[in-house]
C-alpha atoms as a PDB file:
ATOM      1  CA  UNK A   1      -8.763  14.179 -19.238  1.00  0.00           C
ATOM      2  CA  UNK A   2      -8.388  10.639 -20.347  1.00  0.00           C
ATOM      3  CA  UNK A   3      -7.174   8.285 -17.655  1.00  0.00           C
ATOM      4  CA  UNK A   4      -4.025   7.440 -19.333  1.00  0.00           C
ATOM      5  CA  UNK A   5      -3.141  10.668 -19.538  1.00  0.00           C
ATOM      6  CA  UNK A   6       0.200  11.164 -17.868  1.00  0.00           C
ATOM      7  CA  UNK A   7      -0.298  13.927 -14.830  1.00  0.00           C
ATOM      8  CA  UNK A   8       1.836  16.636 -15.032  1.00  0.00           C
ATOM      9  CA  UNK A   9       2.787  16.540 -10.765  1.00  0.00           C
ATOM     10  CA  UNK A  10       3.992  12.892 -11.498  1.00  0.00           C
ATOM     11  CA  UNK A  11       5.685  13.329 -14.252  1.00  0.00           C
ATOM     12  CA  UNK A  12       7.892  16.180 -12.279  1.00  0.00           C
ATOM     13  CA  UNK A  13       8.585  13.315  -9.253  1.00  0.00           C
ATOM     14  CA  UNK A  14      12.177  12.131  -9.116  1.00  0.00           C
ATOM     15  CA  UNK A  15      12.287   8.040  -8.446  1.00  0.00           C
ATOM     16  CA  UNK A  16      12.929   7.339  -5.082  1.00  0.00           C
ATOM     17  CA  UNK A  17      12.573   3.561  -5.256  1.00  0.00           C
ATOM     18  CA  UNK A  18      13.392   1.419  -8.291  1.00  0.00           C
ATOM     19  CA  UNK A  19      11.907  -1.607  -9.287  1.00  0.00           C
ATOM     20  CA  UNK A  20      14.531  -3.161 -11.901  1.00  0.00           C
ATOM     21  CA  UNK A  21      13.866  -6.505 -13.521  1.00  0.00           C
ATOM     22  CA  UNK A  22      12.187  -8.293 -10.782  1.00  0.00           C
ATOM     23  CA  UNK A  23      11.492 -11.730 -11.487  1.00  0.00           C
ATOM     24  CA  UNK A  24      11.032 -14.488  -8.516  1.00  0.00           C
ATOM     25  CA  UNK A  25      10.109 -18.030  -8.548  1.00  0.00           C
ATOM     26  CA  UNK A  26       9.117 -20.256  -5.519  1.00  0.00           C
ATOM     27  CA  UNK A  27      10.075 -23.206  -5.278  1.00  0.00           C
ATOM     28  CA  UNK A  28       7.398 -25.579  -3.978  1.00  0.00           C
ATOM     29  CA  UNK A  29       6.525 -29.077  -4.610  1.00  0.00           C
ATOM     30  CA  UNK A  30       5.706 -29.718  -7.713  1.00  0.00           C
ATOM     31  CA  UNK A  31       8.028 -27.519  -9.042  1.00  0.00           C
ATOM     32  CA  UNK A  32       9.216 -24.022  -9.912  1.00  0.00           C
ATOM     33  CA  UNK A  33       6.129 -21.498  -9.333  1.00  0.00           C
ATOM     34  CA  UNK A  34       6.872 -18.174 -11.169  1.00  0.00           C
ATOM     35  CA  UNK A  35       5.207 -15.197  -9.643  1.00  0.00           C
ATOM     36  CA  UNK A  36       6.826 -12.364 -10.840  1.00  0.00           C
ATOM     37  CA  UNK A  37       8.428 -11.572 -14.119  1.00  0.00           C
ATOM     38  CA  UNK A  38      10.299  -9.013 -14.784  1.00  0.00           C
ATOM     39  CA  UNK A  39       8.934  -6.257 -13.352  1.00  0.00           C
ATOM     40  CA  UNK A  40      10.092  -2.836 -13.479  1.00  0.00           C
ATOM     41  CA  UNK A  41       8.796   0.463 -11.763  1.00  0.00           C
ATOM     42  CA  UNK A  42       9.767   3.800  -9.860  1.00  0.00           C
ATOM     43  CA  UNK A  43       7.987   4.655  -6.916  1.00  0.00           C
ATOM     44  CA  UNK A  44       8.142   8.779  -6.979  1.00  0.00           C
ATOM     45  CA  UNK A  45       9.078  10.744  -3.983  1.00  0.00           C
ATOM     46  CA  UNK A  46       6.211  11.704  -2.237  1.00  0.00           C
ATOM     47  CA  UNK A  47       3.692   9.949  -4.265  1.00  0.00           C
ATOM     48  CA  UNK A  48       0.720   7.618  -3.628  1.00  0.00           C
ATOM     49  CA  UNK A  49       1.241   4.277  -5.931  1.00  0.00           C
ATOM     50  CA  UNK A  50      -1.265   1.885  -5.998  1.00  0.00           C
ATOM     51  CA  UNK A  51      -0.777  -1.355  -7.336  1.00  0.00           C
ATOM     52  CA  UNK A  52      -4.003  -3.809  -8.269  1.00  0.00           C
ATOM     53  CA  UNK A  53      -4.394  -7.105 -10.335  1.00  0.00           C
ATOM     54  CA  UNK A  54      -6.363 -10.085 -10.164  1.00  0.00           C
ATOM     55  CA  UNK A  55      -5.695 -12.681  -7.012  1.00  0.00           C
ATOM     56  CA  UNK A  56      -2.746 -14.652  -7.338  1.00  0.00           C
ATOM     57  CA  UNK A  57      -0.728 -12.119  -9.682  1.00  0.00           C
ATOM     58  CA  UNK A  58       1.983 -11.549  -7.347  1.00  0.00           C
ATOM     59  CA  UNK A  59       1.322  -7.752  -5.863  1.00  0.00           C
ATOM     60  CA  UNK A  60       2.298  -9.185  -2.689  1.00  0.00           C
ATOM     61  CA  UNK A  61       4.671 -11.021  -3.643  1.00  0.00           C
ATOM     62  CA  UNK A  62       6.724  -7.609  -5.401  1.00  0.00           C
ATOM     63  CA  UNK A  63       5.188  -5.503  -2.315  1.00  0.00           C
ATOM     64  CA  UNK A  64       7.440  -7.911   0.287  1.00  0.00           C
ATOM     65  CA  UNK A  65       9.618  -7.873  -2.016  1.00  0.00           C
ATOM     66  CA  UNK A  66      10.262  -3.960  -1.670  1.00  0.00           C
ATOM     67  CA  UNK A  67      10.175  -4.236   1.458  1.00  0.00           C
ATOM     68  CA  UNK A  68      13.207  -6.383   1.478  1.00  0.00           C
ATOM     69  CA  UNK A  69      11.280  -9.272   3.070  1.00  0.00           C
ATOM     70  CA  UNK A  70      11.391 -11.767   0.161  1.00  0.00           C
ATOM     71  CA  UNK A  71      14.541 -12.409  -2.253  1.00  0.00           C
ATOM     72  CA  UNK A  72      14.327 -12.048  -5.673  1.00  0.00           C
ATOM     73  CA  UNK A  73      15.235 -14.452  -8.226  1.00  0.00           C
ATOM     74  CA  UNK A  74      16.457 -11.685 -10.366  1.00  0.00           C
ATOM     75  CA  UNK A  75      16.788  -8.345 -10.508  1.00  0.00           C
ATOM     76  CA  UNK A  76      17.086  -5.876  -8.138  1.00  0.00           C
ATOM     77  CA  UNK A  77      15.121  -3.048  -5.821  1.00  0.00           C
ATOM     78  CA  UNK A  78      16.894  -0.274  -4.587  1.00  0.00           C
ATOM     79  CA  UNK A  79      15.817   2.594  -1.971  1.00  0.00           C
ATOM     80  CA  UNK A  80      17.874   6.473  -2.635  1.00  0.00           C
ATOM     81  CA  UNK A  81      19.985   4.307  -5.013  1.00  0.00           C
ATOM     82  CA  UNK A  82      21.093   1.520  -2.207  1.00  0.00           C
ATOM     83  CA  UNK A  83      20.337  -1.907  -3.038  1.00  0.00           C
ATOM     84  CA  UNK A  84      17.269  -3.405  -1.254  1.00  0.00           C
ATOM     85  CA  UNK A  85      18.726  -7.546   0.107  1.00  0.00           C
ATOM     86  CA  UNK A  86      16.886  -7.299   3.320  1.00  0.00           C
ATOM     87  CA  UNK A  87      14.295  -5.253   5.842  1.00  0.00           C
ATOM     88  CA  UNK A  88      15.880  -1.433   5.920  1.00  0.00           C
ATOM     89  CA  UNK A  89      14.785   1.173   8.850  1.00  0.00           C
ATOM     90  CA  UNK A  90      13.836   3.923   6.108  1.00  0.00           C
ATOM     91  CA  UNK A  91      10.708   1.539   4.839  1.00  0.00           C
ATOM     92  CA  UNK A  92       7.345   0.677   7.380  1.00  0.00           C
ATOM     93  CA  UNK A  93       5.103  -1.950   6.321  1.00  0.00           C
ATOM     94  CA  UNK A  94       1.343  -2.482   6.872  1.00  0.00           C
ATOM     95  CA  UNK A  95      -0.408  -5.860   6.565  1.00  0.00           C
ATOM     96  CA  UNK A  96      -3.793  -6.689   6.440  1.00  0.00           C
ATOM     97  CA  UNK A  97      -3.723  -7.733   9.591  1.00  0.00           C
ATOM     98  CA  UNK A  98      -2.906  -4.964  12.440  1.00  0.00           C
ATOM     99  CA  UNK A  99      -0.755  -7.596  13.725  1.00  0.00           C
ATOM    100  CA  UNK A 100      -0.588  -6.515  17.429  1.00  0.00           C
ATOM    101  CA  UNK A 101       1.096  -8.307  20.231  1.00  0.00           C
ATOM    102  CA  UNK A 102      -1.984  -9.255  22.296  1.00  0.00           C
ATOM    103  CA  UNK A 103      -0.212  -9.273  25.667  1.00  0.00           C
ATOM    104  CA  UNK A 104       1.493  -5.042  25.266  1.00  0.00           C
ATOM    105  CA  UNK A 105      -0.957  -2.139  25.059  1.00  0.00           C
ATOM    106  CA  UNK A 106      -1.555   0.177  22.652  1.00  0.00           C
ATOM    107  CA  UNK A 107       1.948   2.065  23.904  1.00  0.00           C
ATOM    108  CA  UNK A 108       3.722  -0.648  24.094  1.00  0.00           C
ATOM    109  CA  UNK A 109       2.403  -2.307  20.765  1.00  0.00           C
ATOM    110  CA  UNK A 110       3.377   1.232  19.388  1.00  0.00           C
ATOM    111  CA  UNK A 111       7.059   1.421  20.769  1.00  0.00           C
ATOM    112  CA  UNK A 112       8.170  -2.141  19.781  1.00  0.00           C
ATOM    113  CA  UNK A 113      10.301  -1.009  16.631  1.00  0.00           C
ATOM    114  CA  UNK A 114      12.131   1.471  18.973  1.00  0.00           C
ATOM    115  CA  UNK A 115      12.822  -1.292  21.085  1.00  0.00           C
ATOM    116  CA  UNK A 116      14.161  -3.505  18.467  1.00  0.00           C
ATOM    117  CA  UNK A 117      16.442  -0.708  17.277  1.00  0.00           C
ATOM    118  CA  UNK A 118      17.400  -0.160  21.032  1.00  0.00           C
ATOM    119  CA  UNK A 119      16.230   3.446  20.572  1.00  0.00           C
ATOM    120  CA  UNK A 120      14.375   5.670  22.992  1.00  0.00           C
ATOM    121  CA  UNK A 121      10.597   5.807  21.819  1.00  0.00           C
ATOM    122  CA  UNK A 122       9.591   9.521  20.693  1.00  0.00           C
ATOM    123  CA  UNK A 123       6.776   9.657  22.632  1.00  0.00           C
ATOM    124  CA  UNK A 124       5.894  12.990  21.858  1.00  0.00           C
ATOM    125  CA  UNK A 125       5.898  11.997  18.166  1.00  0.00           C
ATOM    126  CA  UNK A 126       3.673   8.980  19.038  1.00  0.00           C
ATOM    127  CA  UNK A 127       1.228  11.073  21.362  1.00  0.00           C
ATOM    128  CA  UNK A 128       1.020  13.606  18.351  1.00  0.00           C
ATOM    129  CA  UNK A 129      -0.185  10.360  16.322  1.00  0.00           C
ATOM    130  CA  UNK A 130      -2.744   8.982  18.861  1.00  0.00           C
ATOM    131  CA  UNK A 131      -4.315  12.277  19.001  1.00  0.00           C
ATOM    132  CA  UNK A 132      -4.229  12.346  15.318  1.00  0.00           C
ATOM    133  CA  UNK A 133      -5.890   8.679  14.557  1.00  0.00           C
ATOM    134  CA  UNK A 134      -8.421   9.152  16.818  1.00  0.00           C
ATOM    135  CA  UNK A 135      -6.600   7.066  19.647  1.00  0.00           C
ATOM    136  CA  UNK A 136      -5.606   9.884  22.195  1.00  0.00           C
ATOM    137  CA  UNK A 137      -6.204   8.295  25.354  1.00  0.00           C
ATOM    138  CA  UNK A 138      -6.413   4.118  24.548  1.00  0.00           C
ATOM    139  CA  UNK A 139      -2.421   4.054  25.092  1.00  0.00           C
ATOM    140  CA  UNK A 140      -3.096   1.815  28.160  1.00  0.00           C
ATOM    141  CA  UNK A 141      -5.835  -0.757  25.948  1.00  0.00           C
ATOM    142  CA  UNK A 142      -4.701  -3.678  25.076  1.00  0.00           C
ATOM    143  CA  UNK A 143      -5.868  -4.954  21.587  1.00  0.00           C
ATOM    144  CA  UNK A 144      -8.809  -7.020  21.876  1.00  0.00           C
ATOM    145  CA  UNK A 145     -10.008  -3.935  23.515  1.00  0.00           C
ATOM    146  CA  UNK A 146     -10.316  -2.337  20.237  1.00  0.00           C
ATOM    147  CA  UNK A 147     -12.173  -2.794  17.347  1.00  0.00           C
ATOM    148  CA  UNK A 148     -10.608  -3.864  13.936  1.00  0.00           C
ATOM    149  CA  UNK A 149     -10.693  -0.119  12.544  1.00  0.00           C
ATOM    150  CA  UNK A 150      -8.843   0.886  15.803  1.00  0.00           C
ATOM    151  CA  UNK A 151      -6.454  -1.537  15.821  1.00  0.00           C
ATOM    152  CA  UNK A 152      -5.373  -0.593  12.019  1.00  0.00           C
ATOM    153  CA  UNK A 153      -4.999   2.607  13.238  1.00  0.00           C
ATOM    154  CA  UNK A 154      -2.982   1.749  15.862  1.00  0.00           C
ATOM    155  CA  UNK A 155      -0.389  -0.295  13.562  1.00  0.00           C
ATOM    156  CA  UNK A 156      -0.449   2.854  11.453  1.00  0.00           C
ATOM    157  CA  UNK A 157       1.106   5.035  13.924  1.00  0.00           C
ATOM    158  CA  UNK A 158       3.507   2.263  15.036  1.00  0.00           C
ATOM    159  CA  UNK A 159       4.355   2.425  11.367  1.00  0.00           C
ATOM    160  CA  UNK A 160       4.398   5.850  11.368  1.00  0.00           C
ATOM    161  CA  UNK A 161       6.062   6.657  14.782  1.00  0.00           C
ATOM    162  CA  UNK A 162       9.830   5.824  13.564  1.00  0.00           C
ATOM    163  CA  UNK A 163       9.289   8.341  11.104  1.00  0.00           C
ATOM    164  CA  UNK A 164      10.128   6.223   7.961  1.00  0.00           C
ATOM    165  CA  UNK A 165      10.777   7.424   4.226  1.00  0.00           C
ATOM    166  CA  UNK A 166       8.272   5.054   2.440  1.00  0.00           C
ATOM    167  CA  UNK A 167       5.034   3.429   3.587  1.00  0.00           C
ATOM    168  CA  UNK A 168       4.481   0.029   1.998  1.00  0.00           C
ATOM    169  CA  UNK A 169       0.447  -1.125   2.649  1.00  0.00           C
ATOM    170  CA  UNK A 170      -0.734  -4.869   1.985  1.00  0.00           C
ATOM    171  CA  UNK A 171      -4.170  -4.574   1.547  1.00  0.00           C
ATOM    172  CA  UNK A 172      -4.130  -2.716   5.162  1.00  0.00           C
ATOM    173  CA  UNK A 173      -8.014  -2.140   5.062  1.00  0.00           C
ATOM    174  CA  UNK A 174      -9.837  -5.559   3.190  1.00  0.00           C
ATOM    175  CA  UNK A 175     -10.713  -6.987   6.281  1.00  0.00           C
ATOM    176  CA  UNK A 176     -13.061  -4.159   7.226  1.00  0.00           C
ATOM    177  CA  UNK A 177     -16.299  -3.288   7.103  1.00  0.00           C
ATOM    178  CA  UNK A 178     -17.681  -0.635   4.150  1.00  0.00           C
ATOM    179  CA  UNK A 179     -18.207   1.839   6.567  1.00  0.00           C
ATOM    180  CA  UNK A 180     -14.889   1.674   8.468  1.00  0.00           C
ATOM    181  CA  UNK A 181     -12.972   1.340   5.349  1.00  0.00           C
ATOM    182  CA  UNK A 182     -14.565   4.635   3.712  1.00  0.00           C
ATOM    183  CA  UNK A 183     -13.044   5.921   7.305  1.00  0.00           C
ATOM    184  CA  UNK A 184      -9.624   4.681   6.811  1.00  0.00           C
ATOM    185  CA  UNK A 185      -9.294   5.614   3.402  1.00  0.00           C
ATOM    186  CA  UNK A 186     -10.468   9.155   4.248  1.00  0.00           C
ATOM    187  CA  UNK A 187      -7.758   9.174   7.039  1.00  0.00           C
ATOM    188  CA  UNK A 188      -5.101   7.874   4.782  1.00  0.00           C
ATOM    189  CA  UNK A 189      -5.126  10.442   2.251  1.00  0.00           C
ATOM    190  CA  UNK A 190      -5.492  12.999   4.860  1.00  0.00           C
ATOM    191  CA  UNK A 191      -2.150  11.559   6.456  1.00  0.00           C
ATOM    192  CA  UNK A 192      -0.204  11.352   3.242  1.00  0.00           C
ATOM    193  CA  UNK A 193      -0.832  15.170   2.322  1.00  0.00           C
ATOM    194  CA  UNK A 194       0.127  15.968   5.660  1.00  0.00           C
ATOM    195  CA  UNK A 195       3.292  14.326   6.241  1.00  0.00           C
ATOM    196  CA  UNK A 196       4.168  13.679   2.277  1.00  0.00           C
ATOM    197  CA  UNK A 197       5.350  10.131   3.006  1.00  0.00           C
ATOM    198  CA  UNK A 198       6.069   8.145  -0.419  1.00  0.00           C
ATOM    199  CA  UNK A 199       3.299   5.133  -0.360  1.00  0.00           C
ATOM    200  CA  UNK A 200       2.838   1.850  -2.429  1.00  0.00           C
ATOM    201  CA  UNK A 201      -0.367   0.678  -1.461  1.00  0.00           C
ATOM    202  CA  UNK A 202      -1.537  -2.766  -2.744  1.00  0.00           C
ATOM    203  CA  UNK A 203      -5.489  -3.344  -2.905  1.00  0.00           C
ATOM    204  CA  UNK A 204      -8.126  -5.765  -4.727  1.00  0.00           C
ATOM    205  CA  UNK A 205     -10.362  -2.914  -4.990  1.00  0.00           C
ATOM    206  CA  UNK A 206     -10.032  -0.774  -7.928  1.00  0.00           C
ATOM    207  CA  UNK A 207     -12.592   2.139  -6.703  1.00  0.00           C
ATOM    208  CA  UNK A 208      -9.981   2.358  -3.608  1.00  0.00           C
ATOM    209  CA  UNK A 209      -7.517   2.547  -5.622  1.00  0.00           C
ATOM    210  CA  UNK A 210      -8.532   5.216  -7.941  1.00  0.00           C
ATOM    211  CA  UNK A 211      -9.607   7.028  -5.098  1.00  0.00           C
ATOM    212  CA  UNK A 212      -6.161   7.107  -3.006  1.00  0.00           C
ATOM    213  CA  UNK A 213      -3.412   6.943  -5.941  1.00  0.00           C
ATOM    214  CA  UNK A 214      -1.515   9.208  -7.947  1.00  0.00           C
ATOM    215  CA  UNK A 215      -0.899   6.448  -9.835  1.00  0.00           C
ATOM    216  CA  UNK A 216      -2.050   2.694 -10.589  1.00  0.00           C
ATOM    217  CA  UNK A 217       0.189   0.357 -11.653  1.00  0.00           C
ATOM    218  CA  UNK A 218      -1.807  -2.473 -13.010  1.00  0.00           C
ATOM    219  CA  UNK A 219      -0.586  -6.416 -13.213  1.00  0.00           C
ATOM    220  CA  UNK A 220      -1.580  -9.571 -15.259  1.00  0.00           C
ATOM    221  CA  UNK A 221      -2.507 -12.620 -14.008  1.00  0.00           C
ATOM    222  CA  UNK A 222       0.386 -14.793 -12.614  1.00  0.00           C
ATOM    223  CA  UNK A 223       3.582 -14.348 -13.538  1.00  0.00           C
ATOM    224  CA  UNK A 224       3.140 -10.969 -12.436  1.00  0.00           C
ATOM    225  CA  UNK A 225       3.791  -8.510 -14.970  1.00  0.00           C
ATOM    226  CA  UNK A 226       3.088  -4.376 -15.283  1.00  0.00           C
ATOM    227  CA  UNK A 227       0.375  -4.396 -17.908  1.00  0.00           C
ATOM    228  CA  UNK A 228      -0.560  -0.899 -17.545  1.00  0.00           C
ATOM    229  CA  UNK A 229       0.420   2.027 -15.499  1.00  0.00           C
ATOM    230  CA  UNK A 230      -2.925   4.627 -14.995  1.00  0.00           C
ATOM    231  CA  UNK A 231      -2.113   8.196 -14.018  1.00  0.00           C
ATOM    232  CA  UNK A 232      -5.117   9.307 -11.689  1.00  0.00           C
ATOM    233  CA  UNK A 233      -5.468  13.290 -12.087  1.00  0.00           C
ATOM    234  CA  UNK A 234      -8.319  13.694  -9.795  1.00  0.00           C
ATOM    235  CA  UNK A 235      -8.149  16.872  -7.492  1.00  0.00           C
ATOM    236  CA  UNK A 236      -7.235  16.527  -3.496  1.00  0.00           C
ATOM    237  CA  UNK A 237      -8.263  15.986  -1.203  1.00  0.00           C
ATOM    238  CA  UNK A 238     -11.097  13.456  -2.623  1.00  0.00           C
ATOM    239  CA  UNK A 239     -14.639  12.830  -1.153  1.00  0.00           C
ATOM    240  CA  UNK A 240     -15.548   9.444  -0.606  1.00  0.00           C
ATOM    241  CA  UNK A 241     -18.877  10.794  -2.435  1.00  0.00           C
ATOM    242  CA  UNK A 242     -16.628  11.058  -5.701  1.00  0.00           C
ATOM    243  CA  UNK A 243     -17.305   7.302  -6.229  1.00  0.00           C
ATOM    244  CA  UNK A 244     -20.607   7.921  -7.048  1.00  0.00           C
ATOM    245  CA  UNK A 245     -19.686  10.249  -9.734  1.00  0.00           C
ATOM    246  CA  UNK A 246     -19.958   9.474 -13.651  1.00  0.00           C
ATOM    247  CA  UNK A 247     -16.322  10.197 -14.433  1.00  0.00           C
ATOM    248  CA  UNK A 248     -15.255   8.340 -11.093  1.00  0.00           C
ATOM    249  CA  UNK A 249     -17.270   4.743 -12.523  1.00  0.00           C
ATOM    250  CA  UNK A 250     -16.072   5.156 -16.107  1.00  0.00           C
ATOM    251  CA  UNK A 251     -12.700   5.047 -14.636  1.00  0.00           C
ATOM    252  CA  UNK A 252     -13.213   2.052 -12.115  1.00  0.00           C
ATOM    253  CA  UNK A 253     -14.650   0.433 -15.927  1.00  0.00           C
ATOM    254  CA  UNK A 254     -11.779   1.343 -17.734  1.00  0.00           C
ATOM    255  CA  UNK A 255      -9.036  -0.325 -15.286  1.00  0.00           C
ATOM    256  CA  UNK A 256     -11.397  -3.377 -14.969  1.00  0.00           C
ATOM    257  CA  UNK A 257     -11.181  -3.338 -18.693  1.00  0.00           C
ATOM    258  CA  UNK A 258      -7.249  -3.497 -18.739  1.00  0.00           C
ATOM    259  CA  UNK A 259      -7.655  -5.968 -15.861  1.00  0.00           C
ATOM    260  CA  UNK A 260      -9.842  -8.697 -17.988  1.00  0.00           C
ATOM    261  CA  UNK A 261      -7.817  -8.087 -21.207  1.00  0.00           C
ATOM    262  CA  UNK A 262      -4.870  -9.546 -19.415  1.00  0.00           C
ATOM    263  CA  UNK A 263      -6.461 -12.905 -18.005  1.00  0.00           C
ATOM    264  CA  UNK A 264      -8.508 -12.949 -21.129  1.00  0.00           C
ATOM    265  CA  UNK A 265     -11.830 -12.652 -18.997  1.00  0.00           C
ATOM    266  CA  UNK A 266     -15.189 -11.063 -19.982  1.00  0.00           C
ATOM    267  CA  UNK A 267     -16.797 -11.564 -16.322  1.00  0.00           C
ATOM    268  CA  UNK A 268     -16.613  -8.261 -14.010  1.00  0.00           C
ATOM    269  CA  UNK A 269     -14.870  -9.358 -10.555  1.00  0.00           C
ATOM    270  CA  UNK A 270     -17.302  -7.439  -8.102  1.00  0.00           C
ATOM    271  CA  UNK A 271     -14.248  -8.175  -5.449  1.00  0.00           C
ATOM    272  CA  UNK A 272     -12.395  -5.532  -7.400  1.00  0.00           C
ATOM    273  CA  UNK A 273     -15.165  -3.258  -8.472  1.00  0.00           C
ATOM    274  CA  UNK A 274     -16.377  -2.961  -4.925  1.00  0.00           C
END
């Protein structure tokens, strides 16, 4: 099946967050800086969106945006068909950075949200999600205790723990090591088919990508436009061996392909292949 194909489970997906128009502009010294332009999308219930481009074409930028953090320009977002304008409880977000408080534990780190909601922490929900990660048992460690794999996993169940509707990632595993990242990919997937959560997941890599999405939504070079959108038909759950497979490189090829068309490049960017 051709990549472009359309997959018939995605197709079937109602919309549970719509992208409509989005266009922003910073402003910034010397001048207006226009990072996205009108962008339009549906993120599918349930489904694993990935979203990839070249550095600097505003992925970020519309992933913050989603999650209600930055203010459009123009255009509008909207979550079940209410208007995104600023952070909403039924959307988690993952940085790059696990961005624990150094001075709380593990525990703590993971009950902060319920705290700032003034809600009792579900601890049996969080103990469920220690045990799950890997983490039953470090509820007491404080974060420089931890390596950088563990404390991603950590901010993952913190994410997790409030039980949202959508997952928004920013690139939530770049700053790890090959080995650990193969890890957290692996656990990722596994998490998603378990719980169903609806995920945009921004990355530079494009074999990470292809191995975690349902679908790819692919963006120019600055101002951020869609320039393609690749269904990814490959069956779950996926070995991280499948990377290594023929059919797996042509497609890594093909989105690079779509990639360098748009910035009217030649050179492969082994940042995104790798």
């Amino acid at each position: 099946m051709s990549v472009t194909e359309p997959s018939p489970r995605n197709k079937q997906l109602p919309a549970r967050m719509v992208v409509d128009k989005a266009t922003l502009y910073y402003n910034t010294k010397s001048g207006p800086l226009h990072a996205l332009d009108n962008v339009s999308l549906d993120v599918r219930d349930g489904e694993f969106l990935c979203i990839i481009g070249p550095s600097g074409c505003g992925k970020t930028t519309l992933l913050w945006s989603m999650a209600g953090l930055i203010k459009l320009t123009d255009g509008a977002i909207s979550l079940d068909g209410e208007r995104i304008v600023k952070p909403n409880p039924h959307i988690a977000m993952i940085f790059q950075d696990a961005n624990l408080l150094p001075w709380r534990t593990v525990e703590r780190n993971i009950q902060l949200p319920f705290e700032l909601k003034r809600k009792a922490p579900d601890r049996q929900r969080i103990n469920g999600l220690l045990d799950r990660v890997g983490l039953a048992g470090f509820n007491d460690k404080y974060p420089r205790e931890l390596s950088g794999g563990m404390q991603q996993r950590a901010s993952i169940v913190r994410s997790l723990a409030a039980d949202p509707s959508v997952l928004l990632m920013d690139e939530p595993f770049g700053a790890l090591d090959a080995f650990t990242r193969d890890e957290m990919n692996l656990l990722i997937q596994e998490i998603w088919m378990e719980t169903g959560k609806t995920i945009a997941f921004v990355t530079h890599s494009i074999p990470e990508a292809i191995f975690l999405a349902d679908r790819i939504i692919v963006m120019s070079a600055r101002p951020g436009r869609i320039a393609a959108i690749v269904d990814v038909d490959l069956p779950r759950p996926r070995p991280i061996e499948i990377q290594t497979e023929p059919e797996f490189i042509a497609r890594v090829m093909d989105i690079k392909m779509k990639i360098d068309s748009q910035r009217g490049g030649t050179r492969a960017d082994h940042s995104m292949i790798g």
